[in-house]
Protein backbone atom coordinates (compact mmCIF):
# COMPACT_ATOMS: atom_id res chain seq x y z
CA UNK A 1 129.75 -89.27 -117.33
CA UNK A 2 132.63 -92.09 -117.24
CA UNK A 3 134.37 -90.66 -120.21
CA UNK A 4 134.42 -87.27 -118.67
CA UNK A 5 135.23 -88.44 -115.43
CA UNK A 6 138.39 -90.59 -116.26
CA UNK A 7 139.36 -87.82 -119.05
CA UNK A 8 139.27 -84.74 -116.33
CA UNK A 9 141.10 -86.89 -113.33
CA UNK A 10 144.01 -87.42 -116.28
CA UNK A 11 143.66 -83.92 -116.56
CA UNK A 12 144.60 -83.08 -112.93
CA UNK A 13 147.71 -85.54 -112.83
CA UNK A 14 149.09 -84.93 -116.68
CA UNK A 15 149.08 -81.00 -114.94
CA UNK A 16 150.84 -80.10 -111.95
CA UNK A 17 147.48 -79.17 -110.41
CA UNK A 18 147.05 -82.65 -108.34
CA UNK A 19 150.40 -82.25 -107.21
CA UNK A 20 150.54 -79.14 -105.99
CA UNK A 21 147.20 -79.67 -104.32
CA UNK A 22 147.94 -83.06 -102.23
CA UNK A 23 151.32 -81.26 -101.25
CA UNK A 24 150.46 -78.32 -100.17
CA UNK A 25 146.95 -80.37 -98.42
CA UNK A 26 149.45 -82.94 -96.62
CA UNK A 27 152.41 -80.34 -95.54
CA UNK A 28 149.76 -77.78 -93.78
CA UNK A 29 147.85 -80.62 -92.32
CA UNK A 30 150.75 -82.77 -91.61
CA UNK A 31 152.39 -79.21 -89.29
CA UNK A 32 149.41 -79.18 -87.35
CA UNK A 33 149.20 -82.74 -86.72
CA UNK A 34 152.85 -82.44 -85.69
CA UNK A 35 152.14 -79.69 -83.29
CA UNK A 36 148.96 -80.12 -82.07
CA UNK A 37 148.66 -84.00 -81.56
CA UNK A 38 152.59 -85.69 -81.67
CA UNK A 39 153.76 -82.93 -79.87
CA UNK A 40 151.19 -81.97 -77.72
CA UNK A 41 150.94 -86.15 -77.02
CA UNK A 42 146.84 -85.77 -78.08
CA UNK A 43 144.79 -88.16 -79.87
CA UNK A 44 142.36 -85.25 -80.90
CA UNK A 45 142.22 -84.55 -84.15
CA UNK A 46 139.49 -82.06 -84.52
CA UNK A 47 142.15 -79.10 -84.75
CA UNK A 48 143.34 -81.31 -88.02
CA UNK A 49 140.18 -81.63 -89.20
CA UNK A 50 139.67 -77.50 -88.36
CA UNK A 51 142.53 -76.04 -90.44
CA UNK A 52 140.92 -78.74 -93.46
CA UNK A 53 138.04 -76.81 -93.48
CA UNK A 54 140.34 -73.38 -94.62
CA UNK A 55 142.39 -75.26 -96.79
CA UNK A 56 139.62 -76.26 -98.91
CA UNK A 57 138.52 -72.40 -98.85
CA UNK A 58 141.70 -71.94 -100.89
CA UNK A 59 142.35 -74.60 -102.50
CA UNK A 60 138.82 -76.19 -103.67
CA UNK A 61 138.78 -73.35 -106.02
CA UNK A 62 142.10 -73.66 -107.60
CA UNK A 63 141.55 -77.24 -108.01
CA UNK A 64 137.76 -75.94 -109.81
CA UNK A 65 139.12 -72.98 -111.50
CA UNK A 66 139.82 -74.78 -115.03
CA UNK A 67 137.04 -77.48 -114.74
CA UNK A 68 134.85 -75.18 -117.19
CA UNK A 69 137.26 -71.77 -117.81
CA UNK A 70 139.59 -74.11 -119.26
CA UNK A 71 137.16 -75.22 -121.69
CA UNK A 72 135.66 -71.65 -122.71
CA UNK A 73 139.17 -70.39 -123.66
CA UNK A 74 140.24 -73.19 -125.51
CA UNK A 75 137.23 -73.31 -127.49
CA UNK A 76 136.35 -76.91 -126.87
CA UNK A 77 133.15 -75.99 -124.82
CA UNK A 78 131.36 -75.91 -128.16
CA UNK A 79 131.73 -79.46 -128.39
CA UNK A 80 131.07 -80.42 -125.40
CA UNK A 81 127.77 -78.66 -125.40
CA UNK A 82 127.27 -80.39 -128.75
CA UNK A 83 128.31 -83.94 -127.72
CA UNK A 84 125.81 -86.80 -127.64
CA UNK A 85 125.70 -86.74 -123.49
CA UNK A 86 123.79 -84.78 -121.29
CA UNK A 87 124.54 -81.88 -119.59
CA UNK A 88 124.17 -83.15 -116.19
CA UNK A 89 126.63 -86.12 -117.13
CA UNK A 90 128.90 -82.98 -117.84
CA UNK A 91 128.49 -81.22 -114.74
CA UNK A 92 128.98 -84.82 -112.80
CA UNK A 93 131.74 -85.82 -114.44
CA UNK A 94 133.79 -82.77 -113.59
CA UNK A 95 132.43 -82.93 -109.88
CA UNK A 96 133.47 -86.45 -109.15
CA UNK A 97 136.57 -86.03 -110.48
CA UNK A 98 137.32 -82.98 -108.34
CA UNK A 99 136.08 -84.42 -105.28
CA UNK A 100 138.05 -87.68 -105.91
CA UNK A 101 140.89 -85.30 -105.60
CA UNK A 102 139.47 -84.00 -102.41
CA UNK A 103 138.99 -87.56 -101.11
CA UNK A 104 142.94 -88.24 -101.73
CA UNK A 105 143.76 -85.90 -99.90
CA UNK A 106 141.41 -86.07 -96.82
CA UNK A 107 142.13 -89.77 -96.84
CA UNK A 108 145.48 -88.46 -95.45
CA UNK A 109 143.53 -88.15 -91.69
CA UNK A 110 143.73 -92.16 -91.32
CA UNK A 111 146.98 -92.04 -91.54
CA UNK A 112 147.12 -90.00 -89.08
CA UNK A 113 144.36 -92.16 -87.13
CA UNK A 114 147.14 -95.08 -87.02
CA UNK A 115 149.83 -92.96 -85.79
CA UNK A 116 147.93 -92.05 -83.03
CA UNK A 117 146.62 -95.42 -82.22
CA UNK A 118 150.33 -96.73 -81.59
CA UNK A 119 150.69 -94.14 -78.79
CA UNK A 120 147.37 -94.17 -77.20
CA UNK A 121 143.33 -94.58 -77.64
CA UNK A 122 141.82 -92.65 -81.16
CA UNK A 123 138.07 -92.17 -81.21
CA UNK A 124 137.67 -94.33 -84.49
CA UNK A 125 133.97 -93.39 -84.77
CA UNK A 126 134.82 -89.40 -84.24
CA UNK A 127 137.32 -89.26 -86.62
CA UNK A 128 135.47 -91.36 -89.36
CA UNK A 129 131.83 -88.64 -88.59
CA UNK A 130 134.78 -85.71 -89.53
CA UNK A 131 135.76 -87.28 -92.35
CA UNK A 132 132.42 -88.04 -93.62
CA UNK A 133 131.81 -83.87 -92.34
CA UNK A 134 135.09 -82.46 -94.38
CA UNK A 135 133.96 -84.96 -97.13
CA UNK A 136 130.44 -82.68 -97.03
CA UNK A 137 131.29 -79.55 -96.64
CA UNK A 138 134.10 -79.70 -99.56
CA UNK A 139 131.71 -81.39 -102.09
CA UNK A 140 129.22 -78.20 -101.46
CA UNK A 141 132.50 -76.39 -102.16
CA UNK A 142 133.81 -78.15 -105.34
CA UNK A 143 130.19 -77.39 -106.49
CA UNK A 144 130.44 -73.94 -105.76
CA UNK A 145 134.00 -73.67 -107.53
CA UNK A 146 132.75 -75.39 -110.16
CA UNK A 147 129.42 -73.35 -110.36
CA UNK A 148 132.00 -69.68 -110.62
CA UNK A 149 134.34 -71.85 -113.16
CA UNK A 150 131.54 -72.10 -115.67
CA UNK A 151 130.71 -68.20 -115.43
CA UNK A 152 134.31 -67.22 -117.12
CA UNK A 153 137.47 -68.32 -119.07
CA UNK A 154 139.60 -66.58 -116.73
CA UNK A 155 141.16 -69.05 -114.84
CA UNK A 156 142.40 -66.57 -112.56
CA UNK A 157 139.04 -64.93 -111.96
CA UNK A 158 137.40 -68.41 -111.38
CA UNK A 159 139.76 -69.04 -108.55
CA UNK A 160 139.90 -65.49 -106.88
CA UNK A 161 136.01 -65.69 -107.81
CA UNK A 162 135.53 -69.06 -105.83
CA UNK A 163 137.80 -68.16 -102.83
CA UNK A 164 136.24 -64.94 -102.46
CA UNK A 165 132.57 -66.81 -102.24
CA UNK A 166 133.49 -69.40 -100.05
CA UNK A 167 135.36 -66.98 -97.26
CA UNK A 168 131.83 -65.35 -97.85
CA UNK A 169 130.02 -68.26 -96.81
CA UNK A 170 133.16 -68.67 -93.81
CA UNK A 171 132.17 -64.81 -92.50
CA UNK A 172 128.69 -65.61 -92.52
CA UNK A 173 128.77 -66.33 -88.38
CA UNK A 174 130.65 -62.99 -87.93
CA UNK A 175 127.86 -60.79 -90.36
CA UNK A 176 125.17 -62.94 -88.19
CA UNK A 177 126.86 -61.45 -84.83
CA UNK A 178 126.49 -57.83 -86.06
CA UNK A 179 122.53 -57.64 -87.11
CA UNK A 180 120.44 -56.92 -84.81
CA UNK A 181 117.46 -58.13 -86.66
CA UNK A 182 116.55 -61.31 -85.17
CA UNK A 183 114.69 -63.17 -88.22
CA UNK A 184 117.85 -62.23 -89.88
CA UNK A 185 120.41 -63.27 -87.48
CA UNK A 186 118.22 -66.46 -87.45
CA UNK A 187 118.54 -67.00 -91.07
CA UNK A 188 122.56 -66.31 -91.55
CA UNK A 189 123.51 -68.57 -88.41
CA UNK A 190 121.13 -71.17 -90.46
CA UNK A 191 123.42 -70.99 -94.09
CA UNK A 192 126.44 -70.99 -91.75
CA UNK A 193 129.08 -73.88 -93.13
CA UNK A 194 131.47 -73.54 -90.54
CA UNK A 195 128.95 -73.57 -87.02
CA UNK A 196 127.45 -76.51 -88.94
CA UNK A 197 130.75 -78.20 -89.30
CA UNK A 198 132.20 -77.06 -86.00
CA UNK A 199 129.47 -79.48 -84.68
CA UNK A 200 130.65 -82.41 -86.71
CA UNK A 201 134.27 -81.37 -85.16
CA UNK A 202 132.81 -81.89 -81.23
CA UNK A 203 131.51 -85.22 -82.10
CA UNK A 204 127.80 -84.12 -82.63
CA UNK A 205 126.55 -85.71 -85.91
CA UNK A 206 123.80 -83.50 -87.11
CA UNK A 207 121.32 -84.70 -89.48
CA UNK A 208 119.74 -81.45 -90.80
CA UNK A 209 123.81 -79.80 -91.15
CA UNK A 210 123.98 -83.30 -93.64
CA UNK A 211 121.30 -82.56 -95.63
CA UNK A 212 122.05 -78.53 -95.90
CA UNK A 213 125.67 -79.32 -97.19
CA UNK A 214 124.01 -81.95 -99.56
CA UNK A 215 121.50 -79.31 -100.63
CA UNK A 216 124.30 -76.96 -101.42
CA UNK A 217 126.37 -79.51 -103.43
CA UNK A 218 122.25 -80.27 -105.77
CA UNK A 219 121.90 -76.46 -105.99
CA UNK A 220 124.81 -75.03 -107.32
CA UNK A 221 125.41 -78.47 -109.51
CA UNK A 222 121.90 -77.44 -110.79
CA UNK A 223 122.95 -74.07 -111.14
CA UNK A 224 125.81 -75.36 -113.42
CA UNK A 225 123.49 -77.17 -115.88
CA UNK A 226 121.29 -74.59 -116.12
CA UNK A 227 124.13 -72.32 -117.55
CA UNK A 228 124.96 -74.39 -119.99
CA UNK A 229 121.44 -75.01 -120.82
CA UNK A 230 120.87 -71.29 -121.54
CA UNK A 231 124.42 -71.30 -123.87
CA UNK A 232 123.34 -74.52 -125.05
CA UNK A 233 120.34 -72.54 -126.88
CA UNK A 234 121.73 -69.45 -127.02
């Protein structure tokens, strides 16, 4: 998992991938920490933390979309499939070194934290439980990009593929709003990412929201292996 790890986070910085990711990540959140807290003279950062969660929407899956595409058109999938190290090791690999990309760039918010700090009073332990929640919720994401990037060698389609998905997941409180079933309202407001995060966003650390965004990130990493398992003996 090392080898693949170190040779896929080379990968993102011998590309323009990781650069075009942290800058686009830092300008959008650095204009709404400019207008919301420096100019608006607030130590609240949960509007920051807000617009994070629809960055990663668009830009967890163009940081995923060659993880596995890239791979399948090149034809070096065939030895990866073949090469003396599991499949999960793989999968793992490629998903830490995606969401150490992700961590880069969230890191960003502490920054922020000790601008703040010289002009008033920052909520240290609120800003660290919406890290740890943007953390969650784009690891579940990463997986999910990375779950679409192994189902094509169309870059293109893995990224349109994974954004489309993930706004799915985003509409899921506005579908829930509109049945009238009540099991099934129930059931979407439960696999909703963004009512779940919201909460992490107010200060309210949930510890079932935790454990669905971690059950997420398991799933569709175990969806992963399990299509390469089936190529694998195809």
């Amino acid at each position: 998992m090392g080898a693949i790890y170190r040779r896929e986070i080379g990968a993102f910085f011998s590309s323009s991938i990781a650069y075009v990711f942290l800058a686009v990540f830092y300008v959008i959140t650095g204009f709404f920490f400019a207008m919301d807290n420096l100019a608006a003279g607030s130590a609240n950062l949960s509007s920051v933390f807000s617009t994070m969660f629809m960055i990663c929407i668009f830009l967890v899956p163009i940081l995923t979309m060659r993880l596995f595409s890239e791979e399948k058109k090149q034809k070096t999938e065939q030895g990866l499939l073949t090469a003396p190290v599991s499949l999960t090791s793989i999968v793992l690999g490629k998903y830490f070194a995606a969401l150490t990309m992700l961590l880069i760039g969230v890191s960003i918010v502490f920054i922020y934290g000790v601008i703040l700090s010289i002009f008033g009073t920052v909520a240290w332990m609120t800003l660290i439980s919406n890290y740890l929640a943007i953390l969650l919720v784009g690891g579940a994401f990463i997986a999910v990009g990375l779950f679409i990037s192994s189902l094509t060698e169309n870059q293109l389609g893995a990224a349109v593929g994974g954004i489309v998905c993930l706004l799915l997941f985003f509409l899921v409180d506005t579908l829930a709003a509109r049945v009238s079933v009540p099991w099934l309202q129930e059931l979407l407001y439960y696999l909703s990412f963004y009512s779940r995060y919201y909460e992490f966003t107010c200060g309210i650390f949930n510890l079932s929201s935790v454990l669905f965004f971690i059950s997420t990130t398991v799933l569709f990493n175990f969806f992963t292996v399990r299509v390469f398992e089936k190529r694998r003996w195809s």
